[in-house]
PDB file of N, CA and C in Angstrom:
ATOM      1  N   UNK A   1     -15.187   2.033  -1.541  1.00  0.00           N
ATOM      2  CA  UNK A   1     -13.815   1.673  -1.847  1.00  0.00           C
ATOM      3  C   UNK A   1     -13.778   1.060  -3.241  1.00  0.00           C
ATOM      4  N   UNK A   2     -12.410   1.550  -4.088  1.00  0.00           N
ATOM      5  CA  UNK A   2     -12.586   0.821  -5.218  1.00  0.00           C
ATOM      6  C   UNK A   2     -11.302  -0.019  -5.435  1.00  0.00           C
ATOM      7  N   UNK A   3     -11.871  -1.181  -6.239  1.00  0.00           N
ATOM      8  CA  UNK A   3     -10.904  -2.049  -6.682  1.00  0.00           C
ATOM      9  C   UNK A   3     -10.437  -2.224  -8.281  1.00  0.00           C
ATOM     10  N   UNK A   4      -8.974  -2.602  -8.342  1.00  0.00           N
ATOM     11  CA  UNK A   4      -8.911  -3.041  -9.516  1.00  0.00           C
ATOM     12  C   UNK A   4      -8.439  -4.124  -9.919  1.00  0.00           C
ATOM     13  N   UNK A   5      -7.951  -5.036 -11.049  1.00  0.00           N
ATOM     14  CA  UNK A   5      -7.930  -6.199 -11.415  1.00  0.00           C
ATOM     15  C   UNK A   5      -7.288  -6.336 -12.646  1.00  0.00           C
ATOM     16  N   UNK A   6      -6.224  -7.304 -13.074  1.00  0.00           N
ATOM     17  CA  UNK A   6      -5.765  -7.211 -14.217  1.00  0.00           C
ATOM     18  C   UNK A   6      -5.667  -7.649 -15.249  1.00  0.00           C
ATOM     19  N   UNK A   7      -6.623  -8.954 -15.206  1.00  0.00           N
ATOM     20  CA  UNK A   7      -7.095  -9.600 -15.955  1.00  0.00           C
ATOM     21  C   UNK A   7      -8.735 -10.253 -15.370  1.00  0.00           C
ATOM     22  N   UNK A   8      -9.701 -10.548 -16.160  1.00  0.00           N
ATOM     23  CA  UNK A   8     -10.742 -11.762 -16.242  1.00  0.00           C
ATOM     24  C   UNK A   8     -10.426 -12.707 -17.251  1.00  0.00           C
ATOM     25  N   UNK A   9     -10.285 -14.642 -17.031  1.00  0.00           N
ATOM     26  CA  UNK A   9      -9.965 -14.821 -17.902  1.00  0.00           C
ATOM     27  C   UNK A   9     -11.391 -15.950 -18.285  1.00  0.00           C
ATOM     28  N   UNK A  10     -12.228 -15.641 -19.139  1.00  0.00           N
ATOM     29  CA  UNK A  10     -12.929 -16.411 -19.331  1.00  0.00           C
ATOM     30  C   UNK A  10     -12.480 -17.496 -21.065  1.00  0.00           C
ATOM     31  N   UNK A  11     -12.924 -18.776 -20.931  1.00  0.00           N
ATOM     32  CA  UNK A  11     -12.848 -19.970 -22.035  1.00  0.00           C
ATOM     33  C   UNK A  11     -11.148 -19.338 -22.691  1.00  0.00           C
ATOM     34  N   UNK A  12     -10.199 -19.546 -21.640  1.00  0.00           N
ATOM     35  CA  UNK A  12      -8.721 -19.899 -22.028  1.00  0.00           C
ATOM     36  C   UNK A  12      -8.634 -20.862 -21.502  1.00  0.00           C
ATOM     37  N   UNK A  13      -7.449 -21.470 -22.154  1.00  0.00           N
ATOM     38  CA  UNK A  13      -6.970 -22.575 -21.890  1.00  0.00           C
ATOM     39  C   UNK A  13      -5.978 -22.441 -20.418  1.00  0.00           C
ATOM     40  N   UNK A  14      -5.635 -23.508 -20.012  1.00  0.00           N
ATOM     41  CA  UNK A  14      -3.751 -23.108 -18.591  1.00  0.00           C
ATOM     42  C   UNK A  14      -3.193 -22.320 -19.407  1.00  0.00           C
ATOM     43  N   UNK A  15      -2.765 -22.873 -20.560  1.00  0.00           N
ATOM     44  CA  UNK A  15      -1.564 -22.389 -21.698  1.00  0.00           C
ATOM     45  C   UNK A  15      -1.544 -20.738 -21.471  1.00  0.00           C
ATOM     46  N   UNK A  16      -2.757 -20.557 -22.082  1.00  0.00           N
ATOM     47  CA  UNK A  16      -2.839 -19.454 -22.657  1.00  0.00           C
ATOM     48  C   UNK A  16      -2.966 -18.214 -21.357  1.00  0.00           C
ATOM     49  N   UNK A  17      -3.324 -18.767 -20.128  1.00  0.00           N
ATOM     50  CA  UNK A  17      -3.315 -17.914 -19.169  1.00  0.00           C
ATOM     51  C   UNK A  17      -2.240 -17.929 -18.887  1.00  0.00           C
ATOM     52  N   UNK A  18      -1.146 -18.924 -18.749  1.00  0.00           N
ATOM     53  CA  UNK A  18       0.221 -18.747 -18.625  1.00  0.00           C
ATOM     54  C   UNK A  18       0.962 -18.126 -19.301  1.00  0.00           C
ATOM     55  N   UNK A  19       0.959 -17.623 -20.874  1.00  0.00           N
ATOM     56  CA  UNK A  19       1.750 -17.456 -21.466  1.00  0.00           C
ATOM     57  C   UNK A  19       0.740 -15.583 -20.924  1.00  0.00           C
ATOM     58  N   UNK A  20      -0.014 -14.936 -20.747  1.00  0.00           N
ATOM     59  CA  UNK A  20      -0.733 -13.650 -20.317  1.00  0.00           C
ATOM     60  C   UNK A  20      -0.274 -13.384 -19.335  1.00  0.00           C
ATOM     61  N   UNK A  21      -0.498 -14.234 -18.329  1.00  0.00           N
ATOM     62  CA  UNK A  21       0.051 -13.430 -16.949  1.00  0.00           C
ATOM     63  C   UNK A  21       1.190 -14.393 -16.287  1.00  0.00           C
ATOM     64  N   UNK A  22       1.567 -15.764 -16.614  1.00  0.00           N
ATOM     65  CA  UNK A  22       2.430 -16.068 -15.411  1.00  0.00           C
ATOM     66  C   UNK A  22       3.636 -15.830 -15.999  1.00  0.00           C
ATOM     67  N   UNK A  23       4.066 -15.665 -17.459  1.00  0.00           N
ATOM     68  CA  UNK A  23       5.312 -14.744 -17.772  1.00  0.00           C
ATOM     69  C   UNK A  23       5.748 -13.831 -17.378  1.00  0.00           C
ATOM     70  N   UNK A  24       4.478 -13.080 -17.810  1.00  0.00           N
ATOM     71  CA  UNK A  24       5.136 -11.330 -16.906  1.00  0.00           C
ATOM     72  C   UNK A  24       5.237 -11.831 -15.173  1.00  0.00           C
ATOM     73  N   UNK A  25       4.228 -12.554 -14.080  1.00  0.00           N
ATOM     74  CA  UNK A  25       5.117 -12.449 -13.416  1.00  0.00           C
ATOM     75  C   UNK A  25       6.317 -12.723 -13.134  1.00  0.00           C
ATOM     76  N   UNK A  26       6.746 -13.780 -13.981  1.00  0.00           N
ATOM     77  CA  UNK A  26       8.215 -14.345 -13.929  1.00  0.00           C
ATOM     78  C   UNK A  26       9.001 -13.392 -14.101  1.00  0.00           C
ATOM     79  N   UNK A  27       9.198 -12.345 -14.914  1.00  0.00           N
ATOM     80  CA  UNK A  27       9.616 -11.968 -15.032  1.00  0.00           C
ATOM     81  C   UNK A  27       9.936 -10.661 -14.219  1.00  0.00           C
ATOM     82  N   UNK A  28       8.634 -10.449 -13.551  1.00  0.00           N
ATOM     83  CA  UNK A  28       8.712  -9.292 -12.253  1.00  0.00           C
ATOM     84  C   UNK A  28       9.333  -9.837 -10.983  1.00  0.00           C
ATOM     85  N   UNK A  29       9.483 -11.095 -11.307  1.00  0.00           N
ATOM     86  CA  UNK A  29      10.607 -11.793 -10.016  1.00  0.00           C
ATOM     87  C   UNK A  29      11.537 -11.286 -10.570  1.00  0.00           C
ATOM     88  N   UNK A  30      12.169 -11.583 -11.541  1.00  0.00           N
ATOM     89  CA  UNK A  30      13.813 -11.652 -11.647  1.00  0.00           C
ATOM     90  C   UNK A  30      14.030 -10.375 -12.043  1.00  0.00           C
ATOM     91  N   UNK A  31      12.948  -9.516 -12.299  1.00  0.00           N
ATOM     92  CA  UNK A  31      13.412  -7.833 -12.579  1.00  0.00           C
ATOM     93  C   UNK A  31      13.498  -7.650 -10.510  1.00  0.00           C
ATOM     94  N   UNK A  32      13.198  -8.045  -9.415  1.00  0.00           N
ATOM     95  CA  UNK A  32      13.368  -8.019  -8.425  1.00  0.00           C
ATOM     96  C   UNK A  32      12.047  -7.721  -7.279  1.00  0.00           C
ATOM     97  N   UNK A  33      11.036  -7.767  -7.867  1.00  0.00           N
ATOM     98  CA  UNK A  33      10.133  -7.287  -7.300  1.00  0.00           C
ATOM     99  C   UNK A  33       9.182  -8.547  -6.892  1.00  0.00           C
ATOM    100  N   UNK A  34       8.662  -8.105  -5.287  1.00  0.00           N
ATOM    101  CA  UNK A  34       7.875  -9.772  -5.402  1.00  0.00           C
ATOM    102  C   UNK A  34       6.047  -9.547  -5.853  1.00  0.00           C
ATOM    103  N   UNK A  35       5.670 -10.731  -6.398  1.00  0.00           N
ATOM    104  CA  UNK A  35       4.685 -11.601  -7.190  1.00  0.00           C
ATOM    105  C   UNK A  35       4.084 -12.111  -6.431  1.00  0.00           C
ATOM    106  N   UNK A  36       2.414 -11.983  -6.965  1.00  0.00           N
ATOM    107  CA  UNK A  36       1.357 -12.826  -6.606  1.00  0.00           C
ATOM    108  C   UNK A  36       0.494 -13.064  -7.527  1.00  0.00           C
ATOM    109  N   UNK A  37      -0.310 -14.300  -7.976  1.00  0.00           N
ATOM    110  CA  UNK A  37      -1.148 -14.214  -8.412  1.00  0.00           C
ATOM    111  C   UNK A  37      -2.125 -14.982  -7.928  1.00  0.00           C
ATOM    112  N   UNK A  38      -3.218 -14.118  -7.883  1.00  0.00           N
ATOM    113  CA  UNK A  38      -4.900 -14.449  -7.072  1.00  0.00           C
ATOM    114  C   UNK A  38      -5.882 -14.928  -8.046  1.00  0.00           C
ATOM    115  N   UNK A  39      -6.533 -16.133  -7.339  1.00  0.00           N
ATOM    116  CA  UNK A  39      -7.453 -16.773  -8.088  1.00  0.00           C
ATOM    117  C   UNK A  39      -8.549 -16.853  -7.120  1.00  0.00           C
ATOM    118  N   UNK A  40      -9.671 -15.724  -7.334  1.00  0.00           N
ATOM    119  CA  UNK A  40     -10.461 -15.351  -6.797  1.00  0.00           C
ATOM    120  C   UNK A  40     -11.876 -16.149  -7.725  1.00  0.00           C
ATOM    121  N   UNK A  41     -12.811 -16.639  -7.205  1.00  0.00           N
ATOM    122  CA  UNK A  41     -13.952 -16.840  -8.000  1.00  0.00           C
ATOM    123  C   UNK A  41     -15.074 -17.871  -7.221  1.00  0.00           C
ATOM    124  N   UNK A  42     -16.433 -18.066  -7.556  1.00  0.00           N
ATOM    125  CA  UNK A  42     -17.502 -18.733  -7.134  1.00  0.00           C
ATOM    126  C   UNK A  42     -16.704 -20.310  -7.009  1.00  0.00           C
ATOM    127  N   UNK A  43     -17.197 -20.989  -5.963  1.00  0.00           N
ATOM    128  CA  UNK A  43     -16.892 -22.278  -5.636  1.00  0.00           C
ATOM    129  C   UNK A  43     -16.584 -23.027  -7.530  1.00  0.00           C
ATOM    130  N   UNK A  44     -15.854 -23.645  -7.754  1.00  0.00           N
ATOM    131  CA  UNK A  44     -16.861 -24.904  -9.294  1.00  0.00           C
ATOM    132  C   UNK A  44     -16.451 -23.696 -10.248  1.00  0.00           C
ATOM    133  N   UNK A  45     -15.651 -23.282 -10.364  1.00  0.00           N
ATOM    134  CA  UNK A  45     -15.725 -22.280 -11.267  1.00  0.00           C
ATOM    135  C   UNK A  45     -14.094 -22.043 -12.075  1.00  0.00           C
ATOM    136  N   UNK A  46     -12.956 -23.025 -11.402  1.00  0.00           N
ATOM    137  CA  UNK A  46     -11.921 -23.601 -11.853  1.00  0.00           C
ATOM    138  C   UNK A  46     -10.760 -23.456 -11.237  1.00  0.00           C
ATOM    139  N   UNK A  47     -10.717 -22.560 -10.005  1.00  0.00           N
ATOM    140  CA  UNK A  47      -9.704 -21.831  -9.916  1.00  0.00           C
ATOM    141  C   UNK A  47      -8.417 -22.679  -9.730  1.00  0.00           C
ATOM    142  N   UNK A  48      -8.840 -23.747  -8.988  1.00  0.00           N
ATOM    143  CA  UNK A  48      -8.137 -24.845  -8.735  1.00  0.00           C
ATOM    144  C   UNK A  48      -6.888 -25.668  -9.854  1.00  0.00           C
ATOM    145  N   UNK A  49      -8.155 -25.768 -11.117  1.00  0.00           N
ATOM    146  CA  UNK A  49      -7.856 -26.638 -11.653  1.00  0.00           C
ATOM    147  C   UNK A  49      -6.793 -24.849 -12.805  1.00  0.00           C
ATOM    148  N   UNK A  50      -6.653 -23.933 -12.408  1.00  0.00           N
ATOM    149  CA  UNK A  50      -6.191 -23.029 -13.629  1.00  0.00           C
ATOM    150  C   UNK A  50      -4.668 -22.798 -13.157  1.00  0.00           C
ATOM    151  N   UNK A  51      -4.706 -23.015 -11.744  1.00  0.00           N
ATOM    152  CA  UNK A  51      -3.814 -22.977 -10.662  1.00  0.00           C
ATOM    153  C   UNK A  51      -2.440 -24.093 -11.028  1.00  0.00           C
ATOM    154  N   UNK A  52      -3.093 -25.174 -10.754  1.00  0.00           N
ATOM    155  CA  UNK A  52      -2.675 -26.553 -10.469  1.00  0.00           C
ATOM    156  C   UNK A  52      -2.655 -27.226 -11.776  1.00  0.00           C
ATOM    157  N   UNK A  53      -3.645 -26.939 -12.399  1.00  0.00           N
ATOM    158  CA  UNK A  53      -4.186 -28.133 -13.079  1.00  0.00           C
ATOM    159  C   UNK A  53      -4.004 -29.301 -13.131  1.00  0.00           C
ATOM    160  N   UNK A  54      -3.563 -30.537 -14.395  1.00  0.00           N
ATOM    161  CA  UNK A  54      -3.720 -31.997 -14.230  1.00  0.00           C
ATOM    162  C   UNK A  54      -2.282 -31.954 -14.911  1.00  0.00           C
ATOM    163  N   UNK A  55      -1.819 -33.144 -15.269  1.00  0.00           N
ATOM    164  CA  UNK A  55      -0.640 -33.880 -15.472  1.00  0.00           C
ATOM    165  C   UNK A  55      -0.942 -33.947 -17.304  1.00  0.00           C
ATOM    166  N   UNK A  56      -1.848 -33.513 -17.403  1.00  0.00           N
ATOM    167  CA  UNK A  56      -1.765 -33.313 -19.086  1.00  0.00           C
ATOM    168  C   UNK A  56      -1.815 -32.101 -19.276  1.00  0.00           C
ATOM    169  N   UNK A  57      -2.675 -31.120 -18.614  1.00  0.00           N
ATOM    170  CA  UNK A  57      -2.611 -29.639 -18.734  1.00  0.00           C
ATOM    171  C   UNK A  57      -2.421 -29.244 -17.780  1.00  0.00           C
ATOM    172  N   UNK A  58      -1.331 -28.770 -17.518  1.00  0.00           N
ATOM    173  CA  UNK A  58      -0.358 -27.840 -16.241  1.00  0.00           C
ATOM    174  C   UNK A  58      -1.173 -27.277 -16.122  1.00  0.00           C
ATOM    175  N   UNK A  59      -1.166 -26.424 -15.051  1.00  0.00           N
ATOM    176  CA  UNK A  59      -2.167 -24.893 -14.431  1.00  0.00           C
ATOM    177  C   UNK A  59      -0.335 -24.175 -14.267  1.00  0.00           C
ATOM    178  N   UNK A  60      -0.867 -22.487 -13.541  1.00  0.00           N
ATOM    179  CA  UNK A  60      -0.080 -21.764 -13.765  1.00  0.00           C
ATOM    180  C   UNK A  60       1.449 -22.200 -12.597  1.00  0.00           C
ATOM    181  N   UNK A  61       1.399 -22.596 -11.616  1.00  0.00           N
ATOM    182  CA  UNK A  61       1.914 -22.881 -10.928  1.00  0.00           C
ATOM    183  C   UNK A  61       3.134 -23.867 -11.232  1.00  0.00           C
ATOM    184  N   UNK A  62       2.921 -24.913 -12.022  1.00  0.00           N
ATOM    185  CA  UNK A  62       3.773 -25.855 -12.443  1.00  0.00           C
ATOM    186  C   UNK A  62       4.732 -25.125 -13.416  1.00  0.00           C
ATOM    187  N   UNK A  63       3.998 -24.824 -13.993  1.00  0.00           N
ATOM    188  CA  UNK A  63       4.130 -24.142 -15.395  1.00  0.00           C
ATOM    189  C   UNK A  63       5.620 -22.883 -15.236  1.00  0.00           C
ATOM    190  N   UNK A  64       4.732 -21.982 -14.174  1.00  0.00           N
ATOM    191  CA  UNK A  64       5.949 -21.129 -13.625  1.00  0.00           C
ATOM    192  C   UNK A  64       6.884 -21.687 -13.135  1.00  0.00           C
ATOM    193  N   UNK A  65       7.134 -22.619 -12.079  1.00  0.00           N
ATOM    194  CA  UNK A  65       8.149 -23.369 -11.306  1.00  0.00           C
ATOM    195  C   UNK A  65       8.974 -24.213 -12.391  1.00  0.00           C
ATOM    196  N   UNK A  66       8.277 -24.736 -13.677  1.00  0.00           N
ATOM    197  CA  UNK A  66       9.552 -24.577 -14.803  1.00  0.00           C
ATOM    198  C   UNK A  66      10.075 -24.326 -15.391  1.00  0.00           C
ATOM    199  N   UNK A  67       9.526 -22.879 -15.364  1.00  0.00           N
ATOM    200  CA  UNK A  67      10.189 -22.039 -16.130  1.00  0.00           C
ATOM    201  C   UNK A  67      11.173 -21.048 -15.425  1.00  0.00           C
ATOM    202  N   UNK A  68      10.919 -21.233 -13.937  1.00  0.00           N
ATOM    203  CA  UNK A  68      11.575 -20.772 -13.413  1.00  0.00           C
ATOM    204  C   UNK A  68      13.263 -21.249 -13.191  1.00  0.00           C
ATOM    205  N   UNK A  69      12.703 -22.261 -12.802  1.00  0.00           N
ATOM    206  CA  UNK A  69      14.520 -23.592 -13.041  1.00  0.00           C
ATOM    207  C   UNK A  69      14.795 -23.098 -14.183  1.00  0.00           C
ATOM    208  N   UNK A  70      14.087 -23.574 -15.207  1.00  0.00           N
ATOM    209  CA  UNK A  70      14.984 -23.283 -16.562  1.00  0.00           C
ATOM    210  C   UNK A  70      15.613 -21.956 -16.564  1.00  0.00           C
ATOM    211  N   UNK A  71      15.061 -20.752 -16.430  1.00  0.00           N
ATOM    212  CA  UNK A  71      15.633 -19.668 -16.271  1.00  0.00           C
ATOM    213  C   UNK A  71      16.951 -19.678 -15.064  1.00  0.00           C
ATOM    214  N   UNK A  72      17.002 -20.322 -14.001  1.00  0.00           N
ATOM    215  CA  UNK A  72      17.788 -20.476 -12.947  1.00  0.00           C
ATOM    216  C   UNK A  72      19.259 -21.157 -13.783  1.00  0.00           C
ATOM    217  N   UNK A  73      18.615 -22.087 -14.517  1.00  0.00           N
ATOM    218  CA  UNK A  73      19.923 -22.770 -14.760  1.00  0.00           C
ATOM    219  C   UNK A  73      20.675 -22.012 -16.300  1.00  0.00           C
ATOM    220  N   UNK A  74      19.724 -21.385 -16.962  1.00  0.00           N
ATOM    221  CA  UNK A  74      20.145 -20.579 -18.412  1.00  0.00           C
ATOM    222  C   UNK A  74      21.473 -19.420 -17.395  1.00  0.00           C
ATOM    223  N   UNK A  75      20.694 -18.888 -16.368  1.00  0.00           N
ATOM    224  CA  UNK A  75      21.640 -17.462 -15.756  1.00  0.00           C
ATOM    225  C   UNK A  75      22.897 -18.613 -15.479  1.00  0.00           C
ATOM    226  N   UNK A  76      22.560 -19.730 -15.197  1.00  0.00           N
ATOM    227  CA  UNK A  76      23.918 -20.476 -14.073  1.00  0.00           C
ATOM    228  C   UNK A  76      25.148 -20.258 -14.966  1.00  0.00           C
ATOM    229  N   UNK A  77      24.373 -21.113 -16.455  1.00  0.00           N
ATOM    230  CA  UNK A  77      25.451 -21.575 -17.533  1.00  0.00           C
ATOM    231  C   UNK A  77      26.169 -20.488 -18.554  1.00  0.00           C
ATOM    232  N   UNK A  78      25.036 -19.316 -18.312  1.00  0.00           N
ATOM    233  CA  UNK A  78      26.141 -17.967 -18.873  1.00  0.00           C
ATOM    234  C   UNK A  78      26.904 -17.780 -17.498  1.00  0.00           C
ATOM    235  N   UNK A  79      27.069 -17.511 -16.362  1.00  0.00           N
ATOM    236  CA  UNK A  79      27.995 -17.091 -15.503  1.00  0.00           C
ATOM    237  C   UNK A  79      28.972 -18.408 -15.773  1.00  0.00           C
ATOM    238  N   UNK A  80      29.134 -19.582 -15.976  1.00  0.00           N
ATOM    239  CA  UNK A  80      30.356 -20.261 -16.272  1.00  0.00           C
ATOM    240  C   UNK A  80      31.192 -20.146 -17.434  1.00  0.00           C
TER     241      UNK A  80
END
Protein backbone atom coordinates (compact mmCIF):
# COMPACT_ATOMS: atom_id res chain seq x y z
CA UNK A 1 0.00 0.00 0.00
CA UNK A 2 1.17 3.42 -0.74
CA UNK A 3 1.11 6.59 1.03
CA UNK A 4 1.38 10.15 0.51
CA UNK A 5 2.17 13.32 2.48
CA UNK A 6 2.28 16.96 1.96
CA UNK A 7 4.69 18.33 3.64
CA UNK A 8 8.02 17.22 6.03
CA UNK A 9 8.81 20.06 8.03
CA UNK A 10 12.22 19.92 9.35
CA UNK A 11 14.25 23.27 11.50
CA UNK A 12 10.99 25.71 10.82
CA UNK A 13 9.88 27.73 13.04
CA UNK A 14 5.43 27.58 14.34
CA UNK A 15 5.48 30.75 12.14
CA UNK A 16 6.68 29.48 9.29
CA UNK A 17 4.75 26.16 9.34
CA UNK A 18 1.75 28.23 9.78
CA UNK A 19 2.08 30.60 7.26
CA UNK A 20 2.84 26.79 4.64
CA UNK A 21 0.17 24.83 5.65
CA UNK A 22 -2.28 26.24 8.29
CA UNK A 23 -3.31 29.07 5.73
CA UNK A 24 -4.14 27.00 3.00
CA UNK A 25 -6.08 25.01 5.40
CA UNK A 26 -7.96 27.98 6.45
CA UNK A 27 -8.71 28.63 3.65
CA UNK A 28 -10.03 25.09 2.46
CA UNK A 29 -12.53 25.67 5.32
CA UNK A 30 -14.10 28.66 4.07
CA UNK A 31 -13.72 27.54 0.30
CA UNK A 32 -16.17 24.71 2.12
CA UNK A 33 -14.39 21.70 2.38
CA UNK A 34 -13.43 20.03 5.72
CA UNK A 35 -9.60 20.09 7.15
CA UNK A 36 -7.17 18.19 8.99
CA UNK A 37 -3.92 18.50 9.91
CA UNK A 38 -1.74 15.42 11.22
CA UNK A 39 1.19 15.54 13.30
CA UNK A 40 2.59 12.27 12.97
CA UNK A 41 6.26 11.62 14.37
CA UNK A 42 8.79 9.65 16.96
CA UNK A 43 7.87 10.40 20.67
CA UNK A 44 10.40 14.01 21.60
CA UNK A 45 10.34 15.01 18.28
CA UNK A 46 7.87 18.22 18.67
CA UNK A 47 4.73 17.49 17.50
CA UNK A 48 3.18 18.81 20.47
CA UNK A 49 4.95 21.73 20.90
CA UNK A 50 4.36 22.65 16.60
CA UNK A 51 0.69 21.99 17.36
CA UNK A 52 0.15 23.97 20.51
CA UNK A 53 3.12 25.51 21.14
CA UNK A 54 3.96 28.14 24.12
CA UNK A 55 2.53 31.60 24.87
CA UNK A 56 5.52 33.20 23.10
CA UNK A 57 5.48 30.98 20.03
CA UNK A 58 1.97 29.87 19.05
CA UNK A 59 1.92 26.35 17.37
CA UNK A 60 -0.54 25.88 14.48
CA UNK A 61 -3.67 25.56 16.31
CA UNK A 62 -3.83 28.91 18.13
CA UNK A 63 -2.56 30.49 15.36
CA UNK A 64 -5.46 29.14 13.06
CA UNK A 65 -8.29 29.74 15.68
CA UNK A 66 -7.13 33.49 15.18
CA UNK A 67 -7.17 33.78 12.26
CA UNK A 68 -10.06 32.21 11.98
CA UNK A 69 -12.23 34.84 14.24
CA UNK A 70 -10.52 37.44 12.50
CA UNK A 71 -11.69 36.18 9.24
CA UNK A 72 -15.28 35.48 10.96
CA UNK A 73 -15.56 38.94 12.01
CA UNK A 74 -13.83 40.73 8.54
CA UNK A 75 -17.02 38.53 6.54
CA UNK A 76 -19.43 39.93 9.60
CA UNK A 77 -18.40 43.69 9.00
CA UNK A 78 -18.62 43.58 5.10
CA UNK A 79 -22.22 42.00 5.36
CA UNK A 80 -23.20 45.22 7.57
Amino acid sequence: EEFSYDHVFENFTNYAVYSILGKRVLQSIFDGYNSCVFAYGQTGSGKTHTMIGRETDQGIIPRLCDDLFLRIDEMRDKME
